[in-house]
C-alpha atoms as a PDB file:
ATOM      1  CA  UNK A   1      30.412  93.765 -74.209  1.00  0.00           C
ATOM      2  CA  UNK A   2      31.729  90.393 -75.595  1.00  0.00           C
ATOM      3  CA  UNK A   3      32.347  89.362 -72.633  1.00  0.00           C
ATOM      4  CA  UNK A   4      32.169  89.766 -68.661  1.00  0.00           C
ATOM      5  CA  UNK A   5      36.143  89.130 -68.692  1.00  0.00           C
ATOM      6  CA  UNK A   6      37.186  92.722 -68.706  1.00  0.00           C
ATOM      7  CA  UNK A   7      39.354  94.960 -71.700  1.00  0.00           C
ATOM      8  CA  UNK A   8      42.368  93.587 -73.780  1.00  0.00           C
ATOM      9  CA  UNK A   9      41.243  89.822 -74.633  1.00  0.00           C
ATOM     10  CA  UNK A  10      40.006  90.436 -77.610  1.00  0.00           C
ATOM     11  CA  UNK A  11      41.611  91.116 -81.006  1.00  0.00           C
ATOM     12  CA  UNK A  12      41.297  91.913 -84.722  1.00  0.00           C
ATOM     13  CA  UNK A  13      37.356  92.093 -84.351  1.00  0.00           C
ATOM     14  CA  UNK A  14      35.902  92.536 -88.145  1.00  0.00           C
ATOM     15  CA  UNK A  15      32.742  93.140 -89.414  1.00  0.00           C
ATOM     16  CA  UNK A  16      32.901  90.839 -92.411  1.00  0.00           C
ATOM     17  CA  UNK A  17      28.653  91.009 -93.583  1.00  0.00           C
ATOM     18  CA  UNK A  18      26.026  93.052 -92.988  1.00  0.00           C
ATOM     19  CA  UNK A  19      22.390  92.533 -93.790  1.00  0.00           C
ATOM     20  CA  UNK A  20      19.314  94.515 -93.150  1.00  0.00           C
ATOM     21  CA  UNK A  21      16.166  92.968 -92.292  1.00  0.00           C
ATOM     22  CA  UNK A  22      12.864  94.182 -91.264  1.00  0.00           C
ATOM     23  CA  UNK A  23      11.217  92.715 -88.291  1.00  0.00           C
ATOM     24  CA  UNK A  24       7.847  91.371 -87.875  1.00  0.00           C
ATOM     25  CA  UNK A  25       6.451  94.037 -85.634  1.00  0.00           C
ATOM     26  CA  UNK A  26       5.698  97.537 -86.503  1.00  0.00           C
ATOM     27  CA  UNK A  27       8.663  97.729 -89.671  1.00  0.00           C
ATOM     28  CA  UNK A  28      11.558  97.073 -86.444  1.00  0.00           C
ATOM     29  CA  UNK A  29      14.474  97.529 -88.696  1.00  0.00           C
ATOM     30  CA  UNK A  30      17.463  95.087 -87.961  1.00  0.00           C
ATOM     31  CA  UNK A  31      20.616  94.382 -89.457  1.00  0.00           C
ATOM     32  CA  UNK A  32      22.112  90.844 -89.049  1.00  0.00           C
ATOM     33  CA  UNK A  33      25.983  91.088 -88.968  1.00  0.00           C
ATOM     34  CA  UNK A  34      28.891  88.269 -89.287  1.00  0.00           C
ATOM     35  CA  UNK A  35      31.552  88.874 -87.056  1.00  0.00           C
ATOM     36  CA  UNK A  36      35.198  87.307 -86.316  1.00  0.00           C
ATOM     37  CA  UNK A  37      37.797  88.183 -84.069  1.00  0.00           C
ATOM     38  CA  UNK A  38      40.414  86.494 -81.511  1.00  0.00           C
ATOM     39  CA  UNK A  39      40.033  85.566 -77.691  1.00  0.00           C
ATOM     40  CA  UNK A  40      43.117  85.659 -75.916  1.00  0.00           C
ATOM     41  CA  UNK A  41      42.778  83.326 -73.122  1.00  0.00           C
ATOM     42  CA  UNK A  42      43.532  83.631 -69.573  1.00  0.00           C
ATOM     43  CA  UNK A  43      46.586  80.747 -70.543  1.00  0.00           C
ATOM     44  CA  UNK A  44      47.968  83.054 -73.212  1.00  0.00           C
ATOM     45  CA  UNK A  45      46.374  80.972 -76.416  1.00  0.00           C
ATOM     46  CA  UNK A  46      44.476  82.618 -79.108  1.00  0.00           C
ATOM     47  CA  UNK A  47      41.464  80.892 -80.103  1.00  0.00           C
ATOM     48  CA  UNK A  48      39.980  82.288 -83.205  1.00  0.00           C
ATOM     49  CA  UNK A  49      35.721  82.832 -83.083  1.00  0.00           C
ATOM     50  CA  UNK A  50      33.092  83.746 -85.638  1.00  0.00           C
ATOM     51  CA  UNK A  51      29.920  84.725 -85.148  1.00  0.00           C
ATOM     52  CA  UNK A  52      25.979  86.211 -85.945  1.00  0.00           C
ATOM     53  CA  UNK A  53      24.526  88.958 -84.191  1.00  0.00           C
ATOM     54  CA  UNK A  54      21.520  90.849 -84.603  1.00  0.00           C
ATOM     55  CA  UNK A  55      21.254  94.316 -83.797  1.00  0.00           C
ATOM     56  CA  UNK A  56      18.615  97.180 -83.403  1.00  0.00           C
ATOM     57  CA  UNK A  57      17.884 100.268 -82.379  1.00  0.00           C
ATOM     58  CA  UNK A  58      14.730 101.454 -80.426  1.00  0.00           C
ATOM     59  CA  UNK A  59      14.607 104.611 -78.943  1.00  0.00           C
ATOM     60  CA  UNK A  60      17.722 106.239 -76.912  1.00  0.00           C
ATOM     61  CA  UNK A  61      19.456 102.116 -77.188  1.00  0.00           C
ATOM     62  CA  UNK A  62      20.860 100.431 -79.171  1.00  0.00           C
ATOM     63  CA  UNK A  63      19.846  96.317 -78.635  1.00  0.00           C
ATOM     64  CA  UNK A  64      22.542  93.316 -79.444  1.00  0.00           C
ATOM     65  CA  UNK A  65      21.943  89.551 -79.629  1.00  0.00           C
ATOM     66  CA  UNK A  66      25.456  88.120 -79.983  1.00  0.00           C
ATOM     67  CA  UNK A  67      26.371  84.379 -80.703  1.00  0.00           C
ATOM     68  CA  UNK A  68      29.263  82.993 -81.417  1.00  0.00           C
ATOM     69  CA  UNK A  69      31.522  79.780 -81.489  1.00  0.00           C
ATOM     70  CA  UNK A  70      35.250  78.769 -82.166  1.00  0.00           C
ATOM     71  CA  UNK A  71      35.929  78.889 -85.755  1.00  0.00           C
ATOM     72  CA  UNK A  72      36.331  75.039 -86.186  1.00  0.00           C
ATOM     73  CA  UNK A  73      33.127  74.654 -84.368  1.00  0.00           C
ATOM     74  CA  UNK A  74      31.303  77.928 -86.664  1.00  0.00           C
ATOM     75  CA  UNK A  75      30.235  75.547 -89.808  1.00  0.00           C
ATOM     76  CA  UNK A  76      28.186  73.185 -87.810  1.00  0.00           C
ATOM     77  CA  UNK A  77      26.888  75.222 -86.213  1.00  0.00           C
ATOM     78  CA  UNK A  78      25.782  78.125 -88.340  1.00  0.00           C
ATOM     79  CA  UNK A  79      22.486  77.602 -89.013  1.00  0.00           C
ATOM     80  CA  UNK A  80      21.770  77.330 -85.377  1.00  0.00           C
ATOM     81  CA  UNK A  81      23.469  80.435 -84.761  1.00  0.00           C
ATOM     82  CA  UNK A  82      21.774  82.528 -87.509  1.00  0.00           C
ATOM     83  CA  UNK A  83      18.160  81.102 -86.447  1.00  0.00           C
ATOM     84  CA  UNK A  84      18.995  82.503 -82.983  1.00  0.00           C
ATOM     85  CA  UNK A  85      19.997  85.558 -84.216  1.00  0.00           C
ATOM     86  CA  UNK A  86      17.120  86.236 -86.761  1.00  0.00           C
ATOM     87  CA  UNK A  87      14.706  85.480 -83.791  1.00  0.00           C
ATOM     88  CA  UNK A  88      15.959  88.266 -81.972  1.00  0.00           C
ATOM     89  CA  UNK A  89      13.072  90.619 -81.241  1.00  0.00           C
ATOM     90  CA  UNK A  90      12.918  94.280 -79.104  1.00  0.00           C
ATOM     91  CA  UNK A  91       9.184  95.623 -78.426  1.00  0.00           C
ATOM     92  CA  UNK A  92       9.564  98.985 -76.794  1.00  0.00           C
ATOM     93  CA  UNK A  93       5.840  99.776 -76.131  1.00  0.00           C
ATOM     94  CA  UNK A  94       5.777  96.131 -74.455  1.00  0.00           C
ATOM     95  CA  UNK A  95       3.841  93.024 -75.077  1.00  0.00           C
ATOM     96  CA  UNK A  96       0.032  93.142 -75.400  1.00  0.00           C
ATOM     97  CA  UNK A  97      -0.248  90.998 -72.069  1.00  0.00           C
ATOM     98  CA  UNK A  98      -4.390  92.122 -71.649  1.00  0.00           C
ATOM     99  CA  UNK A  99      -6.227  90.516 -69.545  1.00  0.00           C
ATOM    100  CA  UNK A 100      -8.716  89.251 -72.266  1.00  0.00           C
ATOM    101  CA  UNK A 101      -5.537  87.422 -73.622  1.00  0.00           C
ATOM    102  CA  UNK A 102      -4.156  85.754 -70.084  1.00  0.00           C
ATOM    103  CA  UNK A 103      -6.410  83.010 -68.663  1.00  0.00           C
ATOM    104  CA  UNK A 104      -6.576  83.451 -64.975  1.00  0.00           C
ATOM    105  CA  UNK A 105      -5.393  80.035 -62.956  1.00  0.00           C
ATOM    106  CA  UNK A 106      -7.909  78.538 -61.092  1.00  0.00           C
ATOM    107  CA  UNK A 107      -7.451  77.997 -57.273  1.00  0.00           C
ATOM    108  CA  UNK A 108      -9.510  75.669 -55.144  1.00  0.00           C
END
C-alpha cells in the first residue's frame, strides 16, 4: 500500500524507469523503479509526488521499499531517496547472528 489512508486517493500512478540490479548477497535480484502519481488530499487538493522504490522477490513475497516526496521537493532530494532505496536489502535464510559473532555483555 502507498498509504495507511484507505482506496481512491491516489491517481495516475506510472511507472516511468525501471532498473535491475543485483544485490550483494547470494545474486538477490532487485529492480529499482521511478514512480509518480497524484495524492488527493483529505481537503480536496492534488499534490503531485515522485518517487524510488526498490523491489524484490524472495520466496512466496514479493518485498517493497517505497520513498517518495512532493514533486517540487523530488530534485533535492533525489539522491537521498535513491541511496535509501538502493540500500534496501531482504535475507530470507536470516542474518548470520552466531554466537562466535555477538559479544556477550558483561554483568557485575
Amino acid at each position: 500500500a502507498i498509504s495507511q489512508k484507505g482506496d481512491s486517493i491516489y491517481q495516475d500512478f506510472k511507472i516511468t524507469k525501471v532498473e535491475p540490479v543485483k544485490g550483494d548477497y547470494n545474486n538477490q535480484q532487485y529492480v529499482i523503479c521511478d514512480f509518480k502519481y497524484t495524492l488527493l488530499t483529505g481537503a480536496g487538493f492534488e499534490v503531485d509526488r515522485q518517487g524510488v522504490a526498490s523491489v524484490t522477490s524472495e520466496g512466496n513475497a514479493v518485498e517493497v521499499l517505497w520513498t517518495a516526496s512532493t514533486r517540487q521537493r523530488y530534485k533535492k532530494l533525489e539522491e537521498g531517496l535513491r541511496s535509501i532505496a538502493g540500500s534496501f536489502r531482504v535475507y530470507s535464510d536470516g542474518l548470520n547472528l552466531s554466537s562466535e559473532r555477538i559479544a556477550e555483555p558483561e554483568y557485575d
